[in-house]
PDB file of N, CA and C in Angstrom:
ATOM      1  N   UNK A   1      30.071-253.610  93.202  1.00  0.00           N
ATOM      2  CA  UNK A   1      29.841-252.233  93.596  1.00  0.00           C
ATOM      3  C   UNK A   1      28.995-251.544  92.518  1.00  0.00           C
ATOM      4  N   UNK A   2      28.068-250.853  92.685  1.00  0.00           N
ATOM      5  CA  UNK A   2      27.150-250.410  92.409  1.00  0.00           C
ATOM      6  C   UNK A   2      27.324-248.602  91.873  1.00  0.00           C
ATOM      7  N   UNK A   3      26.918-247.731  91.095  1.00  0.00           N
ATOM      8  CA  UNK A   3      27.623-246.859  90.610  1.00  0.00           C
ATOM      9  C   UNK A   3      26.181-245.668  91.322  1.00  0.00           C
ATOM     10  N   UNK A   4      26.676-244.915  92.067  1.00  0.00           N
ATOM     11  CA  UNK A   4      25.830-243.727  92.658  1.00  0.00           C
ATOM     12  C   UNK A   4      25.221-242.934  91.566  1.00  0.00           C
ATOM     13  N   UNK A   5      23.900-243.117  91.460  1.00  0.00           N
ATOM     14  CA  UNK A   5      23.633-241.991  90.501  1.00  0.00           C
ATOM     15  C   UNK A   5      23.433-240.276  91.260  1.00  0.00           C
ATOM     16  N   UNK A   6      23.871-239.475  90.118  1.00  0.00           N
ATOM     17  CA  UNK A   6      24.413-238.189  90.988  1.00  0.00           C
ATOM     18  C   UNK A   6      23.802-237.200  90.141  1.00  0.00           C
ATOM     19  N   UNK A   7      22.524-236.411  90.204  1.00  0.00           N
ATOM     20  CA  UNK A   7      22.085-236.125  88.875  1.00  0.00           C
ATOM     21  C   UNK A   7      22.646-234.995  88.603  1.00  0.00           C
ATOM     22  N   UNK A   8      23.386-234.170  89.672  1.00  0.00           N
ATOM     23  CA  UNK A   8      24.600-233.061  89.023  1.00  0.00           C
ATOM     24  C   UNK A   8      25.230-233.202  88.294  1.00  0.00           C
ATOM     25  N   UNK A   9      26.168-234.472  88.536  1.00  0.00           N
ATOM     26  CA  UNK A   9      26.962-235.438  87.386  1.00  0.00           C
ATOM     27  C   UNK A   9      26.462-235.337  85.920  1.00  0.00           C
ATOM     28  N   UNK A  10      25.485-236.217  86.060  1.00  0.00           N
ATOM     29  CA  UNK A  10      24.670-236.001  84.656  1.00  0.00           C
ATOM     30  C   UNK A  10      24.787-235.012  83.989  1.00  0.00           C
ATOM     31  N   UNK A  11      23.530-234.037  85.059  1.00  0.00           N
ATOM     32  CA  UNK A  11      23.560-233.101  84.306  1.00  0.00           C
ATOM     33  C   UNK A  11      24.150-231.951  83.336  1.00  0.00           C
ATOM     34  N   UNK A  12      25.550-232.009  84.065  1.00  0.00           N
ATOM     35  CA  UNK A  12      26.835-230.967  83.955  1.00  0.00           C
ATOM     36  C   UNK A  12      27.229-231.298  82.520  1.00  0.00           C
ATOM     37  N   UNK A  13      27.004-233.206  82.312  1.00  0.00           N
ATOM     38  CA  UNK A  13      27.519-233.864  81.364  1.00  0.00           C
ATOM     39  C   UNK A  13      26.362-233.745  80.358  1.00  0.00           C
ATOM     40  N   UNK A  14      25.325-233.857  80.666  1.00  0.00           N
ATOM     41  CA  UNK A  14      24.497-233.360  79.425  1.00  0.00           C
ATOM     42  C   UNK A  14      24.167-231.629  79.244  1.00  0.00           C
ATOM     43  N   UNK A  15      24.558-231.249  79.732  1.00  0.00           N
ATOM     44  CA  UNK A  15      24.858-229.485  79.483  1.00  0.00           C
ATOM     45  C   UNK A  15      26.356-229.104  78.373  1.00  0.00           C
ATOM     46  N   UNK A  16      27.137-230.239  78.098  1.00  0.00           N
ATOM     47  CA  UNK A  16      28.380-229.468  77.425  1.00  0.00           C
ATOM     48  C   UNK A  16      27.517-229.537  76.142  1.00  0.00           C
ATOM     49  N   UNK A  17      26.693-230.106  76.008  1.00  0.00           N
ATOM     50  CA  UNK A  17      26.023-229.967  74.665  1.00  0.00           C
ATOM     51  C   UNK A  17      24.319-229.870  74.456  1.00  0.00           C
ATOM     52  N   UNK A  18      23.908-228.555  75.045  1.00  0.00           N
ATOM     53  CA  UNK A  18      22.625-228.565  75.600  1.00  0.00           C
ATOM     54  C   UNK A  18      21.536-228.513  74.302  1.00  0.00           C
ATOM     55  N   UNK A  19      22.111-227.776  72.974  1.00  0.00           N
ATOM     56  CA  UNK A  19      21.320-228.041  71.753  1.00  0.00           C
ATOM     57  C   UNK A  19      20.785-229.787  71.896  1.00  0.00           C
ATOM     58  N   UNK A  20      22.205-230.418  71.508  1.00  0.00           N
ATOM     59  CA  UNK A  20      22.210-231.676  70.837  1.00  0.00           C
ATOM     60  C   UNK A  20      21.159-232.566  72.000  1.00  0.00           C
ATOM     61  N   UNK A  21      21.020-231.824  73.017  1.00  0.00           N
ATOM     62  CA  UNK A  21      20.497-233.039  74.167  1.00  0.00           C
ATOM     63  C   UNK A  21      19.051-232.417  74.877  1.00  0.00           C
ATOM     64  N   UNK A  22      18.420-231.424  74.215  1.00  0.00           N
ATOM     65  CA  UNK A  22      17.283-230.675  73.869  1.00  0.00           C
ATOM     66  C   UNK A  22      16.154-231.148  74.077  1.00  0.00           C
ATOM     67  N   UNK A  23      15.751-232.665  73.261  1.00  0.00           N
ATOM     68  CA  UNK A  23      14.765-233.677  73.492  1.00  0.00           C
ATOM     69  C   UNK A  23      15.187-234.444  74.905  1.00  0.00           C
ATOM     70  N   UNK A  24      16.106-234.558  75.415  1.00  0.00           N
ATOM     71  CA  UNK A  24      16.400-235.053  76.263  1.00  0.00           C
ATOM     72  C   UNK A  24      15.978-234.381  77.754  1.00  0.00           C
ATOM     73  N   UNK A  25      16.031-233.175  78.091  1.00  0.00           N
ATOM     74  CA  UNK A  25      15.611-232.137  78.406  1.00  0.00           C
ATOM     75  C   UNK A  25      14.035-231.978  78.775  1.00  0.00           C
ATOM     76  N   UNK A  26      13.742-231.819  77.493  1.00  0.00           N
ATOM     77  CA  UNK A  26      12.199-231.487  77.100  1.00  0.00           C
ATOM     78  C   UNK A  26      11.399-233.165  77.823  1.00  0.00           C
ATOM     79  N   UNK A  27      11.616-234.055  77.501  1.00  0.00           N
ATOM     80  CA  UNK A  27      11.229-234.828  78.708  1.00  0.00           C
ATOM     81  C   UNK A  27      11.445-235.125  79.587  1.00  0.00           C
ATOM     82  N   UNK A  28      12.632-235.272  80.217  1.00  0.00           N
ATOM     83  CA  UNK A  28      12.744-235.069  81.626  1.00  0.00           C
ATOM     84  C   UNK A  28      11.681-234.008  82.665  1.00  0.00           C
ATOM     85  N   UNK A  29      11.343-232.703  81.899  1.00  0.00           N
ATOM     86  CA  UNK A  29      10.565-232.085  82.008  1.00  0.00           C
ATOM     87  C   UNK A  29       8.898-232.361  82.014  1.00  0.00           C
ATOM     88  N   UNK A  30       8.775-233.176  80.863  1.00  0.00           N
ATOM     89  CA  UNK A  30       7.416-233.607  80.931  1.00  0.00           C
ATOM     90  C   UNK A  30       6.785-234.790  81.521  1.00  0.00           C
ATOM     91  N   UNK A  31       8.181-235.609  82.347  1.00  0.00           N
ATOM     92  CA  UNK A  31       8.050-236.638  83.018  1.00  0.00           C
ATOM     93  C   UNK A  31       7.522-236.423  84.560  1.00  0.00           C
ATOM     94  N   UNK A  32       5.952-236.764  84.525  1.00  0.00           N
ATOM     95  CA  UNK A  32       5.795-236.445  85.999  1.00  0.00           C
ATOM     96  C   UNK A  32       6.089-237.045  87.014  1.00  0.00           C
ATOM     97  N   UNK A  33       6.854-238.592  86.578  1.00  0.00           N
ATOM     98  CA  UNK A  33       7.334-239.241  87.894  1.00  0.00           C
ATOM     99  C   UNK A  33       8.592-238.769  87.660  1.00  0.00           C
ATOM    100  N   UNK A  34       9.373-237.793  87.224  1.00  0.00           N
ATOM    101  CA  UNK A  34      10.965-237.017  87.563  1.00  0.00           C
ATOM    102  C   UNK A  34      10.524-236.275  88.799  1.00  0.00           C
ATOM    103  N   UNK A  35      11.439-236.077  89.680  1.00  0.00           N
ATOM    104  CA  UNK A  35      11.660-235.567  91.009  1.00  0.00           C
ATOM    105  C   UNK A  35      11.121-234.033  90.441  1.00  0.00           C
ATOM    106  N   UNK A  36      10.987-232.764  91.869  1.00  0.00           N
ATOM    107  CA  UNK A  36      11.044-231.736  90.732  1.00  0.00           C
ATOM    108  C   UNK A  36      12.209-231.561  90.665  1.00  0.00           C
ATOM    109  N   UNK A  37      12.836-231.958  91.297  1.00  0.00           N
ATOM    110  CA  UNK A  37      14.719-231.133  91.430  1.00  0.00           C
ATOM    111  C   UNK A  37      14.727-231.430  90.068  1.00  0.00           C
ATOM    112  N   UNK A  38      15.069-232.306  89.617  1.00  0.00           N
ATOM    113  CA  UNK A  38      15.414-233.289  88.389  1.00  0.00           C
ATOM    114  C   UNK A  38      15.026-232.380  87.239  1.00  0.00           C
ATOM    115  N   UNK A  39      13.371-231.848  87.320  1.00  0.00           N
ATOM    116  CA  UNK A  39      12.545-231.403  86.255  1.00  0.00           C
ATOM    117  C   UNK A  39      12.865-229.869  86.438  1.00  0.00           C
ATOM    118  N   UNK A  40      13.159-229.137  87.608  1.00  0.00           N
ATOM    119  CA  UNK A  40      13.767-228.414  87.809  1.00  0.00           C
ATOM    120  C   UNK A  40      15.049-227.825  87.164  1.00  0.00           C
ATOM    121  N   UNK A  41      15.965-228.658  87.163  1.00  0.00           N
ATOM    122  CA  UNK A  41      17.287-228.533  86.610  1.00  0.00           C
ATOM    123  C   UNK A  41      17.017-228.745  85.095  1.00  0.00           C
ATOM    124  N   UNK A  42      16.174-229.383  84.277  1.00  0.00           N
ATOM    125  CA  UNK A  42      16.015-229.557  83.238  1.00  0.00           C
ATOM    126  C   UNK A  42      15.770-228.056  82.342  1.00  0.00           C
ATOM    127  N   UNK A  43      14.646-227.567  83.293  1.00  0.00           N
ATOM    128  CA  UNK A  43      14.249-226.440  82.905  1.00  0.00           C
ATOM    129  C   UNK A  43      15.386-225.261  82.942  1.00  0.00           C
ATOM    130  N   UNK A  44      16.059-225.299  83.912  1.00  0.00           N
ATOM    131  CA  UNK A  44      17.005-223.907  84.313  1.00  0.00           C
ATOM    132  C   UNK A  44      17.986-224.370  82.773  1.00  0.00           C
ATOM    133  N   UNK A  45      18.581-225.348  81.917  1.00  0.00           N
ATOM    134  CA  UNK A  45      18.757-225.252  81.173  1.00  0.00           C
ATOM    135  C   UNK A  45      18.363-224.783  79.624  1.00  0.00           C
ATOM    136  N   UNK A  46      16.917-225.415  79.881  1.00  0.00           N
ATOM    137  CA  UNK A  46      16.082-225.740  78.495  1.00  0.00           C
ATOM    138  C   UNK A  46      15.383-223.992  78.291  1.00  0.00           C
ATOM    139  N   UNK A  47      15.617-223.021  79.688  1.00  0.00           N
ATOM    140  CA  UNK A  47      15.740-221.591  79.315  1.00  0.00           C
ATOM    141  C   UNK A  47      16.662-221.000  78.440  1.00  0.00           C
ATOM    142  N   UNK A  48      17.876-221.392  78.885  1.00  0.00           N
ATOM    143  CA  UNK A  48      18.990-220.743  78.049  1.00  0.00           C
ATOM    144  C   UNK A  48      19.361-221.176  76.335  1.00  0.00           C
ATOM    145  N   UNK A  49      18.506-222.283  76.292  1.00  0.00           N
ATOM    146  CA  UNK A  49      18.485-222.675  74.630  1.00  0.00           C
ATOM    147  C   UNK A  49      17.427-222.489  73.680  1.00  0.00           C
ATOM    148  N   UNK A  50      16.120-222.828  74.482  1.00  0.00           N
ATOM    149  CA  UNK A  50      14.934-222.596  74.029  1.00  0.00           C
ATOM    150  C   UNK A  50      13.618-221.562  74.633  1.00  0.00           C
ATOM    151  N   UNK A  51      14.085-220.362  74.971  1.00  0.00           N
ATOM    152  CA  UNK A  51      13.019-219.129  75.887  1.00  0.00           C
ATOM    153  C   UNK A  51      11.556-219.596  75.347  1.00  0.00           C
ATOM    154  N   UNK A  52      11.836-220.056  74.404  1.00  0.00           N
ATOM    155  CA  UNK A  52      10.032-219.895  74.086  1.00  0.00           C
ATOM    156  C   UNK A  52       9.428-221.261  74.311  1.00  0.00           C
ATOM    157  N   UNK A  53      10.290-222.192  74.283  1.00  0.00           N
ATOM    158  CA  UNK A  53       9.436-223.606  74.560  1.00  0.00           C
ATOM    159  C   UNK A  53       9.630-223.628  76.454  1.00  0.00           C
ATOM    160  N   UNK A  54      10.543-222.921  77.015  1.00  0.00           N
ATOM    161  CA  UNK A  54      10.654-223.589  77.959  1.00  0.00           C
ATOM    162  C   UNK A  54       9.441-222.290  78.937  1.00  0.00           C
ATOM    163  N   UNK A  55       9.129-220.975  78.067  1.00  0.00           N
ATOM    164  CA  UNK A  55       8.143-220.358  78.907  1.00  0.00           C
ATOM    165  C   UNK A  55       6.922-221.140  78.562  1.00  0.00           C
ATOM    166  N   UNK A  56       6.575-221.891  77.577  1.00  0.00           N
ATOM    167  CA  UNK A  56       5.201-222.410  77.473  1.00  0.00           C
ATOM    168  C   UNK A  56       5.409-223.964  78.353  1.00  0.00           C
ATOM    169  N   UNK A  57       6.261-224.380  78.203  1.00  0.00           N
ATOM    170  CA  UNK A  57       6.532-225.410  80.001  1.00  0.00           C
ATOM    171  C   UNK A  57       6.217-225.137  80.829  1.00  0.00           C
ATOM    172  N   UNK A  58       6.705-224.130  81.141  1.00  0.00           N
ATOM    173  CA  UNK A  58       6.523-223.141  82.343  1.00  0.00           C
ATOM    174  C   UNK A  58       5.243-222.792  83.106  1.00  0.00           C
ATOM    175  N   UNK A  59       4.608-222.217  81.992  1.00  0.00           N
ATOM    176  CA  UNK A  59       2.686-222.329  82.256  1.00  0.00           C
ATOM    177  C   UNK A  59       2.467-223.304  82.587  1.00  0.00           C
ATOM    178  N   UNK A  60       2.453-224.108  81.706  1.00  0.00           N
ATOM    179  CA  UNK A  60       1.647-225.460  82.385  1.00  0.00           C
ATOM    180  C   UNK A  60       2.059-226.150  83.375  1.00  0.00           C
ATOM    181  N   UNK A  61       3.487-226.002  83.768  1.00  0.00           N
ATOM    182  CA  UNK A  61       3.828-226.933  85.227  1.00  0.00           C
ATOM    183  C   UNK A  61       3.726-225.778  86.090  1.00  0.00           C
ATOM    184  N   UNK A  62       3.322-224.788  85.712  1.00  0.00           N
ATOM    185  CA  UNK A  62       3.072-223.185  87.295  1.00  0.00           C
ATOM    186  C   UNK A  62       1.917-224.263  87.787  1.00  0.00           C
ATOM    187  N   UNK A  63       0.769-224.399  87.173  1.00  0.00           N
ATOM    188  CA  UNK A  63      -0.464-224.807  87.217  1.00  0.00           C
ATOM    189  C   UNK A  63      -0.658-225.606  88.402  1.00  0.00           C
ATOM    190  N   UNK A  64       0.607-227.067  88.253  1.00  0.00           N
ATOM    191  CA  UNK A  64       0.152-228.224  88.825  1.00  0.00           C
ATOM    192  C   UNK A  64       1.659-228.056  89.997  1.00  0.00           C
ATOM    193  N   UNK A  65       2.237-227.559  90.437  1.00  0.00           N
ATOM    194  CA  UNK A  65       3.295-227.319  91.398  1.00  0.00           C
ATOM    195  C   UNK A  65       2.435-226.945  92.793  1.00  0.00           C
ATOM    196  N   UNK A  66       3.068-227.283  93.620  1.00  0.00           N
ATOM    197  CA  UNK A  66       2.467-226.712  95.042  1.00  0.00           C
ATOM    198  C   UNK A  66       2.998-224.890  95.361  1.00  0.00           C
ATOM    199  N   UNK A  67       2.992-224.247  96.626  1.00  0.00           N
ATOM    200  CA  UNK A  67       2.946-223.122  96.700  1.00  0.00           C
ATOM    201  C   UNK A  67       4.628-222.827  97.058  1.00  0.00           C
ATOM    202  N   UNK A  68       5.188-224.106  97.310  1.00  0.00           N
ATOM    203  CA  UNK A  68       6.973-223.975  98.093  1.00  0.00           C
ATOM    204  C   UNK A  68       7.466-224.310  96.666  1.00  0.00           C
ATOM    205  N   UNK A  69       7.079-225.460  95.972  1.00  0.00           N
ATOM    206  CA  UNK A  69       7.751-225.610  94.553  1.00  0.00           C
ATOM    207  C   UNK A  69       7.526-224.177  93.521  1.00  0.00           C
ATOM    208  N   UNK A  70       6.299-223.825  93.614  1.00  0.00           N
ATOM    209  CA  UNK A  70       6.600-222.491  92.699  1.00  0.00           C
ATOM    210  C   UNK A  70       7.320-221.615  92.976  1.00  0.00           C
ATOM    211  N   UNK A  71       7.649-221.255  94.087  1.00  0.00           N
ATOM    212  CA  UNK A  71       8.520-220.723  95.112  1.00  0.00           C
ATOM    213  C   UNK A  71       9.957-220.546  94.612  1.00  0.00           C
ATOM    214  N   UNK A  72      10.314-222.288  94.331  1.00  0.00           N
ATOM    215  CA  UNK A  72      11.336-222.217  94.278  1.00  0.00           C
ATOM    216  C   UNK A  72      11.710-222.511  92.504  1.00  0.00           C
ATOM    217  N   UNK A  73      10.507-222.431  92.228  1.00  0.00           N
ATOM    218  CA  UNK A  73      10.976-222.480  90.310  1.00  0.00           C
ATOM    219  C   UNK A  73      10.874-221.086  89.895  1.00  0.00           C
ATOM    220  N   UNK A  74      10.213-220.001  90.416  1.00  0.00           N
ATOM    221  CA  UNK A  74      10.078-218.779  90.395  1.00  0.00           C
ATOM    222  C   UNK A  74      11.742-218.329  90.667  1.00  0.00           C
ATOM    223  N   UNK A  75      12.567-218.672  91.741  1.00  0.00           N
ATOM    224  CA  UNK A  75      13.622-218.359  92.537  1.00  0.00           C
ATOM    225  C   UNK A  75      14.842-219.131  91.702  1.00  0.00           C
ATOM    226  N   UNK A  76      14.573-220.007  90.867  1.00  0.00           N
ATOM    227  CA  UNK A  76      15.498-220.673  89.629  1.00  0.00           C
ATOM    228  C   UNK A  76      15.499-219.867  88.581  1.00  0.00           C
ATOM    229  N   UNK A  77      14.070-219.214  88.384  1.00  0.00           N
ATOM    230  CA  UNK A  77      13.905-218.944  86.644  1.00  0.00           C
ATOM    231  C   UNK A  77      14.775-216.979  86.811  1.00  0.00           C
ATOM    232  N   UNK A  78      14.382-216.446  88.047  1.00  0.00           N
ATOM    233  CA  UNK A  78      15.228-215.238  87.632  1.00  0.00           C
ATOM    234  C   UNK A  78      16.743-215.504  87.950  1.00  0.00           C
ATOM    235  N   UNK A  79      17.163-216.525  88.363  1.00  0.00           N
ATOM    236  CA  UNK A  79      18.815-216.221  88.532  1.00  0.00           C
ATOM    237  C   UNK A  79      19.413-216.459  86.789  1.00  0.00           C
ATOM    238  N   UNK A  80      18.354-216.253  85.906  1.00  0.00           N
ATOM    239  CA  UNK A  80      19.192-215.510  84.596  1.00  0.00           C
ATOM    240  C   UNK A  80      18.405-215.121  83.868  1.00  0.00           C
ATOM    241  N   UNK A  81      19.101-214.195  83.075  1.00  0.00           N
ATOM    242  CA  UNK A  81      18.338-213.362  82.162  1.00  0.00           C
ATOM    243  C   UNK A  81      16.963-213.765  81.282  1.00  0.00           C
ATOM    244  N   UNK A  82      16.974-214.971  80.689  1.00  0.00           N
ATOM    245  CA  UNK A  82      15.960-215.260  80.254  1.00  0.00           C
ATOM    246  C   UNK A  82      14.883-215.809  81.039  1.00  0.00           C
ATOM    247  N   UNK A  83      15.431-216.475  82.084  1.00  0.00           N
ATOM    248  CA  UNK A  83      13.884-216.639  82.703  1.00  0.00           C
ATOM    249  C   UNK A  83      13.573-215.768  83.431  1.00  0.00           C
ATOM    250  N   UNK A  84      14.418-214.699  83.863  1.00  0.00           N
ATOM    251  CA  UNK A  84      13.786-213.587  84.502  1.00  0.00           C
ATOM    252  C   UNK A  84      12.678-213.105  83.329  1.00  0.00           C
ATOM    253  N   UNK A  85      13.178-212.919  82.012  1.00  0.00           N
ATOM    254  CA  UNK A  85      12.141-212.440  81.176  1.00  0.00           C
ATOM    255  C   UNK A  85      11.034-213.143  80.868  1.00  0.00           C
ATOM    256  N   UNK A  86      10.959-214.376  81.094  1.00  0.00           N
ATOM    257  CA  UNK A  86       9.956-215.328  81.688  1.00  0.00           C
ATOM    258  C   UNK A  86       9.033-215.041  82.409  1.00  0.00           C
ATOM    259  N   UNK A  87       9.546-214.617  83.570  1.00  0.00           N
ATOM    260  CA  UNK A  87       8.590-214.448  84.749  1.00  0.00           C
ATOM    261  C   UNK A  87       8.168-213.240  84.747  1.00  0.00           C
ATOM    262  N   UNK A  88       8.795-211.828  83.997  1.00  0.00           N
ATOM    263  CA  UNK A  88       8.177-211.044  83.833  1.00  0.00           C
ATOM    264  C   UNK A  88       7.046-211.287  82.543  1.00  0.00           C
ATOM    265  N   UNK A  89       7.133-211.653  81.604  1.00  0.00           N
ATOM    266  CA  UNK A  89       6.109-212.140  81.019  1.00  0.00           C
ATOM    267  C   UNK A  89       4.952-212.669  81.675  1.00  0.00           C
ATOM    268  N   UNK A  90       5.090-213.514  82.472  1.00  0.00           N
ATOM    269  CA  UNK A  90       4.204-214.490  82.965  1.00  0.00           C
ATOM    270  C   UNK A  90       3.334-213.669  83.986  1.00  0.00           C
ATOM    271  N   UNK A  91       3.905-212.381  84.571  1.00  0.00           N
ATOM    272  CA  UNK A  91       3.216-212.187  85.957  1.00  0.00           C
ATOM    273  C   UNK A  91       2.172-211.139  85.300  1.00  0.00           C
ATOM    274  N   UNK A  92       1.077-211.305  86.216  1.00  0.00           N
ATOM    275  CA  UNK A  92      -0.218-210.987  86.610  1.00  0.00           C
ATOM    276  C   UNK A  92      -1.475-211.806  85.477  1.00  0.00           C
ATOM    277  N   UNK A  93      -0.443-213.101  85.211  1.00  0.00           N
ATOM    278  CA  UNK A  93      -1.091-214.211  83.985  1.00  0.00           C
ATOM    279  C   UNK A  93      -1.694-214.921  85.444  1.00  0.00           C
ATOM    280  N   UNK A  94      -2.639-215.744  85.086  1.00  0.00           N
ATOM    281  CA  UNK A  94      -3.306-216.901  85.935  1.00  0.00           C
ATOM    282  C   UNK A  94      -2.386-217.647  86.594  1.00  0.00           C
ATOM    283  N   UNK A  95      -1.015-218.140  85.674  1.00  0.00           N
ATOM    284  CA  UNK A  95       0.021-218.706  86.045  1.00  0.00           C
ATOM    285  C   UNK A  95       1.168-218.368  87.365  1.00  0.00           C
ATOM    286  N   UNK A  96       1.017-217.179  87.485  1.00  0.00           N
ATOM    287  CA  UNK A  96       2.069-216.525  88.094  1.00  0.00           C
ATOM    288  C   UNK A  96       1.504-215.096  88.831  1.00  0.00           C
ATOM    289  N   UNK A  97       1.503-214.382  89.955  1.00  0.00           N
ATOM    290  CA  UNK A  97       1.327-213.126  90.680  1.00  0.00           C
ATOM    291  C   UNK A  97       2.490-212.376  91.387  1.00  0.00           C
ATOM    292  N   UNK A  98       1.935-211.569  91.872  1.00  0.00           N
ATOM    293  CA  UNK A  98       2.950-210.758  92.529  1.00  0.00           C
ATOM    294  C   UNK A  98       3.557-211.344  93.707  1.00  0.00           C
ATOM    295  N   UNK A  99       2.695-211.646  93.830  1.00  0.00           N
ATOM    296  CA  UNK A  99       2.455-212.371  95.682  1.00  0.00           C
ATOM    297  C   UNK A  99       3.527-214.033  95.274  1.00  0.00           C
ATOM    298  N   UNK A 100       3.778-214.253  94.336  1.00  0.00           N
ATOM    299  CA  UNK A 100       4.576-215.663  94.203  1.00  0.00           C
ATOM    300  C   UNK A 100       6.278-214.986  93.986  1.00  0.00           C
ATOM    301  N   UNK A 101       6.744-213.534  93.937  1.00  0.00           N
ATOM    302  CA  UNK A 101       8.081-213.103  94.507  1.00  0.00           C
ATOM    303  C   UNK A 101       8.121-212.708  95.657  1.00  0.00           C
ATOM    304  N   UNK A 102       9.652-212.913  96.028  1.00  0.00           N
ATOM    305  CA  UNK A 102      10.151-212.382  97.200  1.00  0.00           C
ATOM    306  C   UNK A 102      10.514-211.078  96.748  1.00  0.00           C
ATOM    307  N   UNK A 103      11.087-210.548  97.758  1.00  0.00           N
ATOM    308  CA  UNK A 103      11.505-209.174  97.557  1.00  0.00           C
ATOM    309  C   UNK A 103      12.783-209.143  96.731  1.00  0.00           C
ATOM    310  N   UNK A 104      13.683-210.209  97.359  1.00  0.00           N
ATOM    311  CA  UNK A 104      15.035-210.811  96.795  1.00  0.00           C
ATOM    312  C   UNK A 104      14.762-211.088  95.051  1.00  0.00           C
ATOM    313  N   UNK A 105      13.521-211.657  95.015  1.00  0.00           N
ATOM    314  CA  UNK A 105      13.601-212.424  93.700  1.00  0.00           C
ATOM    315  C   UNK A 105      13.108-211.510  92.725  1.00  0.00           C
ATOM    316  N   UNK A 106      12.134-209.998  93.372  1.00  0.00           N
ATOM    317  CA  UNK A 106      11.319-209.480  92.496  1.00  0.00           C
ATOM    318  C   UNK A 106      13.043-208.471  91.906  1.00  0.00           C
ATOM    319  N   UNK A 107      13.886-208.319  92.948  1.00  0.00           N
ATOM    320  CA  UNK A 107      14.919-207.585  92.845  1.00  0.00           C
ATOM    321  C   UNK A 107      15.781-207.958  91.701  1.00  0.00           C
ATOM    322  N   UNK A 108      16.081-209.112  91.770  1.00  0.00           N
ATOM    323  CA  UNK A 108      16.865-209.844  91.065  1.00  0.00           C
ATOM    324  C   UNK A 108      16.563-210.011  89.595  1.00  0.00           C
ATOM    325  N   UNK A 109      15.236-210.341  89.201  1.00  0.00           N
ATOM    326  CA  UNK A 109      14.530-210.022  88.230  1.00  0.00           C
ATOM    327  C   UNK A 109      14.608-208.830  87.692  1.00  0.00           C
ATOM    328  N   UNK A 110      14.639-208.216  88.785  1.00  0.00           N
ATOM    329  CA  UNK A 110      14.324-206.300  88.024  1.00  0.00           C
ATOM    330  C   UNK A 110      15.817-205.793  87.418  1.00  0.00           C
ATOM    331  N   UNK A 111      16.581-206.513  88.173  1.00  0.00           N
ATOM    332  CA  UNK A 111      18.503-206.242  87.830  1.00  0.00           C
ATOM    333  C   UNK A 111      19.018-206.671  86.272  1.00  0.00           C
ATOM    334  N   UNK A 112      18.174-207.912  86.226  1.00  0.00           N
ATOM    335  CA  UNK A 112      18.346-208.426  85.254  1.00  0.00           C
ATOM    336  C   UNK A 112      17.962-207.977  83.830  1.00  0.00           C
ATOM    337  N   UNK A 113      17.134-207.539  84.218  1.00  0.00           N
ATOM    338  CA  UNK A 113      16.168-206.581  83.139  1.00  0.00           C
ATOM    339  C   UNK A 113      17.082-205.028  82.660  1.00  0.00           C
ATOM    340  N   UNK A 114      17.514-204.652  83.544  1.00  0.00           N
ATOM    341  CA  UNK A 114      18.220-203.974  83.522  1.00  0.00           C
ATOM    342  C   UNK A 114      19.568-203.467  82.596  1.00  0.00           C
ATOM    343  N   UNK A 115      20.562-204.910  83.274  1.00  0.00           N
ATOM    344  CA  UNK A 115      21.471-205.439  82.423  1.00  0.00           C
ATOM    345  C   UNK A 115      21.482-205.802  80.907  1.00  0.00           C
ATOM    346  N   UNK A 116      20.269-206.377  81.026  1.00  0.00           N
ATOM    347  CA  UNK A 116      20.011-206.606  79.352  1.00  0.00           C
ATOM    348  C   UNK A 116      19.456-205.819  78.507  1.00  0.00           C
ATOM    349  N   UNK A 117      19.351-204.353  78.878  1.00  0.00           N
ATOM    350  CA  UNK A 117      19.187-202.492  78.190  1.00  0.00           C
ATOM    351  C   UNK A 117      17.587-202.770  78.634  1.00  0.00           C
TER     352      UNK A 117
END
């Protein structure tokens, strides 16, 4: 029997220690044969430890993503505080526009901003 890989699993398990597992992270991210989910989830972490390496990630994979994946990395990065401050950084950059939030997401972003004075 064969062991299911489950990358929630993983991940949950490399999140109790997201410093120590940082490089680990940071390529999964720069791996372009990783799924995006995969590179996705890498990132929604590698925000909450590192804001500044993971907004200059950020640029450069806005770049090469299709129009549903930015969509939905835009719709990852504000469900917290720092990548909301991310994406407000980022918008009306080459990387990022107005036109790439929802109403939901521009909201959510703006809440967040909020919360944090």
């Amino acid at each position: 029997m064969t062991a299911c890989y489950r990358p929630d699993t993983r991940h949950a398990a490399l999140e109790q220690s997201p410093q120590k597992n940082k490089a680990l992270f940071v390529s999964v991210l720069n791996n372009e044969n990783a799924s995006f989910e995969l590179r996705q989830t890498a990132l929604s972490t590698l925000v909450k430890i590192d804001p500044l390496l993971a907004e200059s990630t950020t640029v450069t994979w806005l770049g090469k993503v299709s129009a549903s994946q930015k969509s939905n990395l835009v719709s990852t990065l504000s469900s917290t505080p720092q990548g909301a401050d991310i994406l407000l950084t980022l918008l009306d950059t080459p990387s990022l526009a107005l036109k790439d939030f929802t109403l939901p997401i521009a909201e959510r972003t703006a809440n967040s901003r909020k919360k944090r004075g």
